[in-house]
N, C-alpha and C. Protein backbone atom coordinates (compact mmCIF):
# COMPACT_ATOMS: atom_id res chain seq x y z
N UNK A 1 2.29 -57.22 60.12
CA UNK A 1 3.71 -57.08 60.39
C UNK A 1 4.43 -58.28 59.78
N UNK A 2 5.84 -58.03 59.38
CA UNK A 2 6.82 -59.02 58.38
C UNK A 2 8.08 -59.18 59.40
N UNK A 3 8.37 -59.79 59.88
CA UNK A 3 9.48 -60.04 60.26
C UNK A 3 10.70 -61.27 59.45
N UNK A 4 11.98 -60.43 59.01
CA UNK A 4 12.68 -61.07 58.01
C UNK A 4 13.72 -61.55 59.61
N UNK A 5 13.73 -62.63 59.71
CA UNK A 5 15.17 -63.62 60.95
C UNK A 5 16.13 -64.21 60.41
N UNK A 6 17.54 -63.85 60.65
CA UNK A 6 18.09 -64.92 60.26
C UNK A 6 18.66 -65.76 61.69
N UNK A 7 17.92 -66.97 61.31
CA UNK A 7 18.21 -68.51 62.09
C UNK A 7 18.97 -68.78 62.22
N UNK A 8 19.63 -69.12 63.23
CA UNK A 8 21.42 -69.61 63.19
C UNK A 8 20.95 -70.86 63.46
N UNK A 9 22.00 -71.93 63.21
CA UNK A 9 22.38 -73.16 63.39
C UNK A 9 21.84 -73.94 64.83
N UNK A 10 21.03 -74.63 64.59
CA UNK A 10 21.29 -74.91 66.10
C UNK A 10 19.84 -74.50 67.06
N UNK A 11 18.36 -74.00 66.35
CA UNK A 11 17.87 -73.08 66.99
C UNK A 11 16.39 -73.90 66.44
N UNK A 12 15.59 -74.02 67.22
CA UNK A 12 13.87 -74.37 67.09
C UNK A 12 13.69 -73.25 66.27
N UNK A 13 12.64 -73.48 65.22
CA UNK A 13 11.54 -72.51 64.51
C UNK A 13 9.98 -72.79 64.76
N UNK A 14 10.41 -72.36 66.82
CA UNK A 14 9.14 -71.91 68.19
C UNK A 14 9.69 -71.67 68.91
N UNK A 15 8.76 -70.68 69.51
CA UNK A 15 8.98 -70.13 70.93
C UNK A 15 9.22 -70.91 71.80
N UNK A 16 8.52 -72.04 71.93
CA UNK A 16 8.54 -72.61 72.98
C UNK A 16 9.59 -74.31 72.86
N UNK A 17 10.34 -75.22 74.10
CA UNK A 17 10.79 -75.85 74.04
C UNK A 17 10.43 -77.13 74.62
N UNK A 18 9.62 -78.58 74.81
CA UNK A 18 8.93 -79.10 75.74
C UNK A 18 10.29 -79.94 76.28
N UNK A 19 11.27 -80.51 74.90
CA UNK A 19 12.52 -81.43 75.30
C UNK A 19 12.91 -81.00 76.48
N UNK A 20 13.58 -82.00 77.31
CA UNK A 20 14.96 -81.87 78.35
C UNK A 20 16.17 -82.92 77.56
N UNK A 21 17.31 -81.87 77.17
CA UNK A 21 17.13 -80.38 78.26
C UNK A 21 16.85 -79.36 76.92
N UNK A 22 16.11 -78.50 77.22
CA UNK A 22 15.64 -77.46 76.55
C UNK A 22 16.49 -77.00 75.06
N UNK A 23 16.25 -76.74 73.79
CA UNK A 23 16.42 -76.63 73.22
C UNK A 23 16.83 -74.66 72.81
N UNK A 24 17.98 -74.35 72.41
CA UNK A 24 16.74 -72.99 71.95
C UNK A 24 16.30 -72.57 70.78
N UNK A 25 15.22 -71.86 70.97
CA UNK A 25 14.08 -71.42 70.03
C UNK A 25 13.98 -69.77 70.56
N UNK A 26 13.02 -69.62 69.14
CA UNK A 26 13.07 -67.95 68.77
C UNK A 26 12.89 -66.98 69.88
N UNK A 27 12.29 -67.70 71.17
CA UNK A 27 12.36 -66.88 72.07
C UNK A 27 13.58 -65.99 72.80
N UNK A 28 14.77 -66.23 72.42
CA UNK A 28 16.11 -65.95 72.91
C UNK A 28 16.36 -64.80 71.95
N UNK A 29 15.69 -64.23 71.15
CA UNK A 29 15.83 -63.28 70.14
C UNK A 29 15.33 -62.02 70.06
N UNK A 30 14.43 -61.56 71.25
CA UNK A 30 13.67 -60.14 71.11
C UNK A 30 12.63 -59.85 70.39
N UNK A 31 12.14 -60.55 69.54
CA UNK A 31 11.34 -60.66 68.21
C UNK A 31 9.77 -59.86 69.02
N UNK A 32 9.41 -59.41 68.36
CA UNK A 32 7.94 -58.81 68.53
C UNK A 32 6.76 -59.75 69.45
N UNK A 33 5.99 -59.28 70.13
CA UNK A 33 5.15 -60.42 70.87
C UNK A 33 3.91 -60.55 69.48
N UNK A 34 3.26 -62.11 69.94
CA UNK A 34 2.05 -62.04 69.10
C UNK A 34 2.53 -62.10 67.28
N UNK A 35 4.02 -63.12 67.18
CA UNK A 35 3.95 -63.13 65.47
C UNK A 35 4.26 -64.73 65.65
N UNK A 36 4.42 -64.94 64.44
CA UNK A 36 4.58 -66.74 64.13
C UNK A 36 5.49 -67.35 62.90
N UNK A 37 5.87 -67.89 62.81
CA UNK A 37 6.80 -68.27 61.81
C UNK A 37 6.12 -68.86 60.98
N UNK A 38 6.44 -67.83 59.40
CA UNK A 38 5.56 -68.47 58.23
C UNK A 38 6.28 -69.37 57.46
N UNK A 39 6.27 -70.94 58.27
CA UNK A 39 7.16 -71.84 57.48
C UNK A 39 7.82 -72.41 58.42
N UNK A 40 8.83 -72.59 58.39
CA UNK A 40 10.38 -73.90 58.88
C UNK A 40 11.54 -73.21 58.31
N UNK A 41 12.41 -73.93 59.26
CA UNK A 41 13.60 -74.20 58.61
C UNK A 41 14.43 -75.24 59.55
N UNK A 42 14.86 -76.15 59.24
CA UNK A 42 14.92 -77.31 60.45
C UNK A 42 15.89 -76.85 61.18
N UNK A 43 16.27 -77.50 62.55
CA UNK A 43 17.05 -77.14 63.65
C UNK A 43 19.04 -76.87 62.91
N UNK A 44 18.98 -77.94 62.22
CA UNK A 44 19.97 -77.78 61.23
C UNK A 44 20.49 -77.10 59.92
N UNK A 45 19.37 -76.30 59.79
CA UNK A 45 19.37 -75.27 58.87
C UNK A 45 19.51 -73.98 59.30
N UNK A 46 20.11 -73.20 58.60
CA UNK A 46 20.40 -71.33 58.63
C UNK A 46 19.35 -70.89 57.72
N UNK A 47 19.25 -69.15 58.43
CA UNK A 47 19.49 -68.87 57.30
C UNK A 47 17.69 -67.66 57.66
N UNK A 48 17.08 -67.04 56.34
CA UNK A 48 16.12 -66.43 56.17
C UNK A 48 14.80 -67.36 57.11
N UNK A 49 14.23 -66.65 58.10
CA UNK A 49 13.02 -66.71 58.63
C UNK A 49 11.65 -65.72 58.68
N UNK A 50 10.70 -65.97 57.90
CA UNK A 50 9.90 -64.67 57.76
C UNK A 50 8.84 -64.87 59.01
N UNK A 51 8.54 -64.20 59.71
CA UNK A 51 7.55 -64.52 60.61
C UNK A 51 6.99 -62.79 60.43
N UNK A 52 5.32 -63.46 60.79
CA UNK A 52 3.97 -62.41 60.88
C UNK A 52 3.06 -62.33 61.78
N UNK A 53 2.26 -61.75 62.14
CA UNK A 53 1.34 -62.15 62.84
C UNK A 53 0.12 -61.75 61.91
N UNK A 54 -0.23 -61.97 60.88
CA UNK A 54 -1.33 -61.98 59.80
C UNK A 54 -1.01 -63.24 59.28
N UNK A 55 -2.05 -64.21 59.61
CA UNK A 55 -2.50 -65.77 58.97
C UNK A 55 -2.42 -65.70 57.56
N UNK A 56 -3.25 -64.74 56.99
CA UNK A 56 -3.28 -64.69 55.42
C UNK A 56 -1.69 -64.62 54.72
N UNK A 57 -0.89 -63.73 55.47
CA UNK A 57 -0.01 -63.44 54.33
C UNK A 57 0.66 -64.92 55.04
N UNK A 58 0.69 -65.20 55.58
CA UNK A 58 1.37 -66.68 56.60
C UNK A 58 0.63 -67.52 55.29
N UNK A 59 -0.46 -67.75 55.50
CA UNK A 59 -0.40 -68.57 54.13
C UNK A 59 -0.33 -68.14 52.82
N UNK A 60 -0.13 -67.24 52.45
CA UNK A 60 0.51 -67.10 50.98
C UNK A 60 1.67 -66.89 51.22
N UNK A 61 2.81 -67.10 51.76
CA UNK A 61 3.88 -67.24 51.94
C UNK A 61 4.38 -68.40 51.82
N UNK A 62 3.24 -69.57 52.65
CA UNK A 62 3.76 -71.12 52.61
C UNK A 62 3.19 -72.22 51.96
N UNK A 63 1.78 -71.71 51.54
CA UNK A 63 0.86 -72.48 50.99
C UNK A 63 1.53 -73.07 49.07
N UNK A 64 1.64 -74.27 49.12
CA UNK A 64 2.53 -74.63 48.02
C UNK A 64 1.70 -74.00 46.62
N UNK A 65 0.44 -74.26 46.84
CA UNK A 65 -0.18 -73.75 45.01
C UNK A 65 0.03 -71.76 45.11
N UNK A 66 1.07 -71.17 46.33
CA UNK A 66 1.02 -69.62 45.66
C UNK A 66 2.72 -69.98 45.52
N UNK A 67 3.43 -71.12 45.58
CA UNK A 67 4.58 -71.16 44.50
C UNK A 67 5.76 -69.69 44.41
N UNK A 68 5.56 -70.00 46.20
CA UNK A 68 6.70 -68.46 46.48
C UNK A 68 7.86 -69.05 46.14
N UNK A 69 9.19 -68.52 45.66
CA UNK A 69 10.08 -69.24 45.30
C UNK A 69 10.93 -69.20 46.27
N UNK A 70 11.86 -70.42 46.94
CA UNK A 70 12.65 -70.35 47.88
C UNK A 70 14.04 -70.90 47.60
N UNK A 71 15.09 -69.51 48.06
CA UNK A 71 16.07 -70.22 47.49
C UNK A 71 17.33 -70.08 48.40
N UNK A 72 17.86 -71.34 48.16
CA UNK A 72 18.80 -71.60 49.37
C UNK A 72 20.45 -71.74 48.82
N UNK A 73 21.44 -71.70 49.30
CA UNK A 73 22.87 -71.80 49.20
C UNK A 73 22.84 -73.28 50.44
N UNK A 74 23.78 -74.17 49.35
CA UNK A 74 23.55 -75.67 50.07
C UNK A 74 24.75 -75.85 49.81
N UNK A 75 25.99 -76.19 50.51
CA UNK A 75 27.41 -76.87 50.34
C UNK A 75 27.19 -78.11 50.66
N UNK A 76 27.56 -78.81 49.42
CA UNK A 76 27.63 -80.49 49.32
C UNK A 76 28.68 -80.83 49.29
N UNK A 77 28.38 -82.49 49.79
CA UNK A 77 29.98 -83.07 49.49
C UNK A 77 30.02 -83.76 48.50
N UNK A 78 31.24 -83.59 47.38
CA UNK A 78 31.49 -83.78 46.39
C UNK A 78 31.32 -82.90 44.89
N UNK A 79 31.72 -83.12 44.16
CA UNK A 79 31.77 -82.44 42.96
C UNK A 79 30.96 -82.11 42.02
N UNK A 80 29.98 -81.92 42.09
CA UNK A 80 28.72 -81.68 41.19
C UNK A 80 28.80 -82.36 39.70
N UNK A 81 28.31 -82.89 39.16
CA UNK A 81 28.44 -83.10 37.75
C UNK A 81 27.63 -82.25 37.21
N UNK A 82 27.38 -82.40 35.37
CA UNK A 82 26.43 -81.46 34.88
C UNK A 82 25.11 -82.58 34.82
N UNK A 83 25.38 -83.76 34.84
CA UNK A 83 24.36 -85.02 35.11
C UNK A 83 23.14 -84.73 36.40
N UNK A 84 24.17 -84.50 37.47
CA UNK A 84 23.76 -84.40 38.62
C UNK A 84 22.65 -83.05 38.46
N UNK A 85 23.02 -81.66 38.24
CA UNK A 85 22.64 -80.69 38.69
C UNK A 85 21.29 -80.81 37.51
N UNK A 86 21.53 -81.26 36.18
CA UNK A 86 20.50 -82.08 35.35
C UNK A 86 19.02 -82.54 36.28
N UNK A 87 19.53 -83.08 36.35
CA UNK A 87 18.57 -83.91 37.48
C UNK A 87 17.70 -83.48 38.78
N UNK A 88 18.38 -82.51 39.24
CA UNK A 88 17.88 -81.61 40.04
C UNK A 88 17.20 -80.82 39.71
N UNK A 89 17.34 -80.39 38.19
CA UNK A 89 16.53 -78.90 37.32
C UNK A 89 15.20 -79.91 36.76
N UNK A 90 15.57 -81.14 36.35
CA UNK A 90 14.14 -81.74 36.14
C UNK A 90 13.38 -82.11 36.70
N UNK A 91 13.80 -82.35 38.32
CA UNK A 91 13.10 -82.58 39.67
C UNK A 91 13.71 -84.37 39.57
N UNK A 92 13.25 -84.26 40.90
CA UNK A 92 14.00 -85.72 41.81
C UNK A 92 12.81 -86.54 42.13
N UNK A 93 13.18 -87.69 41.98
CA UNK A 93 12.37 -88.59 42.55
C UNK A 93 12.24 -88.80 43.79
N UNK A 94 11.31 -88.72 44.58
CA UNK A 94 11.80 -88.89 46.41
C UNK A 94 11.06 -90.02 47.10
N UNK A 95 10.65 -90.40 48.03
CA UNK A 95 10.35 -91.68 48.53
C UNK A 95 8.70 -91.29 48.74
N UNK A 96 8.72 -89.83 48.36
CA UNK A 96 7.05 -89.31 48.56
C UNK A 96 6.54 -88.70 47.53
N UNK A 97 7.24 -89.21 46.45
CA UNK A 97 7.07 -88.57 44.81
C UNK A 97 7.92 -87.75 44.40
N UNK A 98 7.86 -87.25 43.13
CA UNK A 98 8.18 -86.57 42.37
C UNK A 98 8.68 -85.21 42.75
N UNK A 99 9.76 -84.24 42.93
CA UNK A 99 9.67 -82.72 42.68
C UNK A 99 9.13 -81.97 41.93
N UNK A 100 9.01 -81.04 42.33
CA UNK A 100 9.06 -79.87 40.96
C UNK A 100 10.57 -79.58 40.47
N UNK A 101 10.49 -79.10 39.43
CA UNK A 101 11.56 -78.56 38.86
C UNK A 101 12.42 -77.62 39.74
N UNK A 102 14.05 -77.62 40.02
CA UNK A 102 14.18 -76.50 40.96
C UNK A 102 15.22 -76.00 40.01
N UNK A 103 15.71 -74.79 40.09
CA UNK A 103 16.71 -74.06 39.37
C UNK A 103 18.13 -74.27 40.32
N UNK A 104 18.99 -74.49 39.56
CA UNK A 104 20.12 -74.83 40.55
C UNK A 104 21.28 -74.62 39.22
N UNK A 105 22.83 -73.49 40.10
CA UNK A 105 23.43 -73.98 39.54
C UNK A 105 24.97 -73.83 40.24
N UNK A 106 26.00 -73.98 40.31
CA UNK A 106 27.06 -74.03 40.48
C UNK A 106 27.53 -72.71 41.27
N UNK A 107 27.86 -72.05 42.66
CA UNK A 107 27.79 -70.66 43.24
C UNK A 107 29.97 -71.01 43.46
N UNK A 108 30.25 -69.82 43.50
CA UNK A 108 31.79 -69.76 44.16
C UNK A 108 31.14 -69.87 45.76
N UNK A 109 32.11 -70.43 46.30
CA UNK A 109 32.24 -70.07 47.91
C UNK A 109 31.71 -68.52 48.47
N UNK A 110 30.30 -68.88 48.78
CA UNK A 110 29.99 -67.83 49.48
C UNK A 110 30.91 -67.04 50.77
N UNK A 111 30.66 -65.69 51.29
CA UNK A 111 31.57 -65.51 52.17
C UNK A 111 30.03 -65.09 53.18
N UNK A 112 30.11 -66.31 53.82
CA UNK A 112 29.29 -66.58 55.11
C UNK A 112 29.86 -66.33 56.55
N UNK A 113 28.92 -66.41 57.54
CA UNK A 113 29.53 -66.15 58.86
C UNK A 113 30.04 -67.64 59.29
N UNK A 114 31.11 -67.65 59.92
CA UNK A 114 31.15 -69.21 60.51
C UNK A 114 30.05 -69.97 61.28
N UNK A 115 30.27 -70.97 60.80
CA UNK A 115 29.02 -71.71 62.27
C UNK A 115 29.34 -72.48 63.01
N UNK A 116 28.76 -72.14 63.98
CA UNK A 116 29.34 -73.10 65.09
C UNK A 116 28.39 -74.16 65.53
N UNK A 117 28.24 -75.70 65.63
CA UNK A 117 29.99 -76.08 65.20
C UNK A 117 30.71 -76.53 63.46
N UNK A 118 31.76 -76.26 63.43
CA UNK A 118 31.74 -76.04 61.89
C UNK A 118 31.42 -76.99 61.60
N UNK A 119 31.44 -77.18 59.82
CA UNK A 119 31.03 -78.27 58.99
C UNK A 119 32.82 -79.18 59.29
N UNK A 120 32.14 -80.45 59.31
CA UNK A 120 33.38 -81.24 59.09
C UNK A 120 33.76 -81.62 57.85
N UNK A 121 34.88 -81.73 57.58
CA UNK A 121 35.21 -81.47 56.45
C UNK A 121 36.33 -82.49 56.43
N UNK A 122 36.55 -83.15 55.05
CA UNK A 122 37.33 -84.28 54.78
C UNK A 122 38.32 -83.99 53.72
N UNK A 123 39.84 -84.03 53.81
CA UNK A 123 40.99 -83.85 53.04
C UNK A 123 40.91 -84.39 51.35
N UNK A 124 40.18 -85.85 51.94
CA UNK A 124 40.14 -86.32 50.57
C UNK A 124 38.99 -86.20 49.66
N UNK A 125 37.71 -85.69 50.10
CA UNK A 125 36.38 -85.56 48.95
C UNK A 125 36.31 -84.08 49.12
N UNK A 126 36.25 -83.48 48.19
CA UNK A 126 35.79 -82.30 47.97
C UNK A 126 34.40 -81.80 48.39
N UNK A 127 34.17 -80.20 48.34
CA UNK A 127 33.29 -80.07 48.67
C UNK A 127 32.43 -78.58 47.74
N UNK A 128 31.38 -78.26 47.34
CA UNK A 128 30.96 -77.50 46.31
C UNK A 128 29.44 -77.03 46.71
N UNK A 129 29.34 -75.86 46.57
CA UNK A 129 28.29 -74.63 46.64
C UNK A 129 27.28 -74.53 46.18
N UNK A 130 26.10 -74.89 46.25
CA UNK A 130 24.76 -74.69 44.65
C UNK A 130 23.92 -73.52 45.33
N UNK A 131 23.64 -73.12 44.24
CA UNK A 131 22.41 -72.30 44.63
C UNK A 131 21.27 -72.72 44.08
N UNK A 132 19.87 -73.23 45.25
CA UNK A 132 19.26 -73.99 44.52
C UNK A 132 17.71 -73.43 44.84
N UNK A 133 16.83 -72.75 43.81
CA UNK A 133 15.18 -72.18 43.94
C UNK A 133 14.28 -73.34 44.07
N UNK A 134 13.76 -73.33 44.74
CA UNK A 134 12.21 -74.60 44.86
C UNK A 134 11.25 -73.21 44.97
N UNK A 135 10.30 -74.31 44.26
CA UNK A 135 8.86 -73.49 44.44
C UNK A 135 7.61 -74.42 45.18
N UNK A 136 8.60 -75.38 45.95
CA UNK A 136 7.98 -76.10 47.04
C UNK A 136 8.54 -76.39 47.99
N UNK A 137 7.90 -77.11 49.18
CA UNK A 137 8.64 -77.11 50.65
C UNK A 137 7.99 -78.60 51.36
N UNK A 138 8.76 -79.39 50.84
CA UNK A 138 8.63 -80.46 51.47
C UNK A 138 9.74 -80.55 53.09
N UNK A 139 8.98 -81.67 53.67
CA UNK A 139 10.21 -82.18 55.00
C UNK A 139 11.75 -82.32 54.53
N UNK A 140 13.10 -81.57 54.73
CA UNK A 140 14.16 -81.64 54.44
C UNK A 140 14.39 -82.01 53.53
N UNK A 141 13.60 -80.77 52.09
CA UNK A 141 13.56 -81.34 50.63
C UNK A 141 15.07 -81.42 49.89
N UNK A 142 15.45 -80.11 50.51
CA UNK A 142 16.91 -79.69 49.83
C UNK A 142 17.81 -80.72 50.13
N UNK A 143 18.24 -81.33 51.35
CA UNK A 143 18.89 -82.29 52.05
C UNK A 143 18.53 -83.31 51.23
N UNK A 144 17.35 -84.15 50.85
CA UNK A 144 16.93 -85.48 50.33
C UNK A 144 17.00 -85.35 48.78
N UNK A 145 17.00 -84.31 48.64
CA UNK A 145 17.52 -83.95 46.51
C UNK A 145 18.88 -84.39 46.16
N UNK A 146 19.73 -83.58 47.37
CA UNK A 146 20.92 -83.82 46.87
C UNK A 146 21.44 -84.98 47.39
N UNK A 147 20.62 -85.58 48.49
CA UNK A 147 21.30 -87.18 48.29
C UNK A 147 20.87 -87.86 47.61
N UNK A 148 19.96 -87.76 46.76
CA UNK A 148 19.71 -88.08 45.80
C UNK A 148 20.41 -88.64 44.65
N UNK A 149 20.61 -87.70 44.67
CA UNK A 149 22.04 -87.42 43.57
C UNK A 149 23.54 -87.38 43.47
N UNK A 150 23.39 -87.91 44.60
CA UNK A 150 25.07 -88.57 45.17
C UNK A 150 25.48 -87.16 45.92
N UNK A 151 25.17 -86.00 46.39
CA UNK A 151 25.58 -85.21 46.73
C UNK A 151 25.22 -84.84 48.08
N UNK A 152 25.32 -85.65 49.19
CA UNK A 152 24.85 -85.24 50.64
C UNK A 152 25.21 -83.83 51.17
N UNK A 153 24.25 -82.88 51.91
CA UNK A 153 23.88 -81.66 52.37
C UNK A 153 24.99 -81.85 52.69
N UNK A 154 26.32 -80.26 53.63
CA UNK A 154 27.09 -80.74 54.55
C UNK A 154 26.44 -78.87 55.07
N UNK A 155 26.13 -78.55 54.22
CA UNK A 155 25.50 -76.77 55.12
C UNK A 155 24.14 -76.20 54.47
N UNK A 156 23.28 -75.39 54.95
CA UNK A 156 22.28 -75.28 54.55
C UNK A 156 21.38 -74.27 54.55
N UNK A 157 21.74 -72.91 53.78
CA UNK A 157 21.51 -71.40 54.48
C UNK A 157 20.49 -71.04 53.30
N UNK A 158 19.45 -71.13 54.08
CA UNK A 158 18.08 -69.77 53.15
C UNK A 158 18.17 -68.88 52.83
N UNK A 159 18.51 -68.03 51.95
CA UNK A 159 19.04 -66.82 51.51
C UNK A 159 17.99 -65.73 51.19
N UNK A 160 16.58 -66.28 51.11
CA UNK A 160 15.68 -65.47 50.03
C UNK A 160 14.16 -66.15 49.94
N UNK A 161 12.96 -65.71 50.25
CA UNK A 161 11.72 -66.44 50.25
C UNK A 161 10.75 -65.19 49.06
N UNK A 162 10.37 -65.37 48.28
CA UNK A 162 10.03 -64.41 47.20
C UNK A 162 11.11 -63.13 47.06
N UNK A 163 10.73 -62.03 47.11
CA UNK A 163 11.44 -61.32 46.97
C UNK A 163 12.69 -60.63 48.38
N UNK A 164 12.00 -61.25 49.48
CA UNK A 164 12.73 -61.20 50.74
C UNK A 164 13.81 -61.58 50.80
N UNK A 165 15.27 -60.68 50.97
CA UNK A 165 16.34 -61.89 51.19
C UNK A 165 17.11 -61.16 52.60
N UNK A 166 18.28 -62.23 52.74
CA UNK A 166 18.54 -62.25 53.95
C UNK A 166 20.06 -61.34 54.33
N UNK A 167 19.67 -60.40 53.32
CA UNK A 167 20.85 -58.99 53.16
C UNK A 167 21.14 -58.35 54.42
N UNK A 168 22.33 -58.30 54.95
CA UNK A 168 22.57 -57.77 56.29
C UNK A 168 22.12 -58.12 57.60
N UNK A 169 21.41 -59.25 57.50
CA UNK A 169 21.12 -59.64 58.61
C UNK A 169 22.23 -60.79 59.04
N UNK A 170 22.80 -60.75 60.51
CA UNK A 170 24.04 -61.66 60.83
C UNK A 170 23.17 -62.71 61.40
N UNK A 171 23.32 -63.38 61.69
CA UNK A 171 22.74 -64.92 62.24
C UNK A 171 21.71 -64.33 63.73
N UNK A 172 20.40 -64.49 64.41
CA UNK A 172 19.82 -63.78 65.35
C UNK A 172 19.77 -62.67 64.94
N UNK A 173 19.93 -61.52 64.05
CA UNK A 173 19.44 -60.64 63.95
C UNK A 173 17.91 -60.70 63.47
N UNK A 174 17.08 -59.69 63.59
CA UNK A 174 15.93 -59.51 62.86
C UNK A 174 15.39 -57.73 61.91
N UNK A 175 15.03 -57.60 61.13
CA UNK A 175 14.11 -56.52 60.47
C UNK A 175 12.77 -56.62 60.19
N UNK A 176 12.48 -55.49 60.11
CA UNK A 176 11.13 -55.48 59.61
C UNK A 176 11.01 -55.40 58.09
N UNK A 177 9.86 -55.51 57.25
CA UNK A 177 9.89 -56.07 55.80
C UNK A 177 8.58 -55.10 55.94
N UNK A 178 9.41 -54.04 54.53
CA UNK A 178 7.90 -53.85 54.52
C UNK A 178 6.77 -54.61 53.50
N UNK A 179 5.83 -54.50 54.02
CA UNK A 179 4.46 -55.15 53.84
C UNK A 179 4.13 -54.66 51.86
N UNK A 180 4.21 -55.59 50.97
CA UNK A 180 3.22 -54.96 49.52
C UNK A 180 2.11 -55.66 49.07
């Protein structure tokens, strides 16, 4: 079984919560008994969640040498250069090595659901859209690329994990995927 989630803002990727005071996690969602989340997406991230209850496809889903491609819609603050997004397509240097190459380029303003609580937002620095593919999954890779590059995260929605994307699903919703 495939379960495609989309994660809202704000939400554990587990069932379970040990913090006080309690956090919530996928349990608040109806989701099937007996599946697991193939992957992350941090508490601060939206967006596409695939969960299974088959280990195998769980790891070829997350395991970095099967190089599923993951691709996210990231609103940064500030203006992108062609330097910048350069730099991102040749991979980033990070404090734990090197990237891979990610494909990234310039998106119009997606028309997303609001989130609560919104992004804060500043009169005087602008703010701009990428759409950006990794074919790896480091700890808050997307977030640490673009500060990288002078461009700090300010939103952070998974759109798509191989061919899976996150079409019609509103924030807590879930589908089933079929299996190929």
């Amino acid at each position: 079984m495939l379960i495609a989630f989309n994660k809202p803002y704000g939400v554990l990727c587990q069932f379970t919560d040990r913090s006080l005071p309690p956090r919530p996690t996928l349990a608040g969602f109806g989701l099937p008994a007996r599946i697991y989340p193939a992957g992350r997406l941090d508490f601060d991230s939206e967006g596409l969640l695939l969960l299974t209850d088959d280990g195998n496809l769980a790891h070829r889903l997350t395991d970095p040498r099967h190089k599923q491609p993951k691709t996210y819609w990231v609103q940064v603050e500030g203006e992108p250069g062609e330097a910048q997004l350069q730099v991102l397509r040749a991979g980033v240097v990070l404090n734990d090595g090197p990237t891979l190459p990610a494909q990234v380029e310039r998106l119009p303003t997606p028309a997303l659901w609001p989130r609560d609580p919104p992004i804060r937002m500043r009169k005087t620095i602008p703010d701009a859209w990428l759409a950006l593919t990794l074919r790896e999954g480091r700890n808050r890779q997307v977030r640490r690329m673009t500060a990288a590059v002078g461009l700090p995260t300010l939103r952070l929605v998974r759109v798509a994990i191989g061919a899976v994307g996150l079409e019609g699903l509103a924030p807590g919703q879930w589908r089933h995927v079929p299996e190929t």
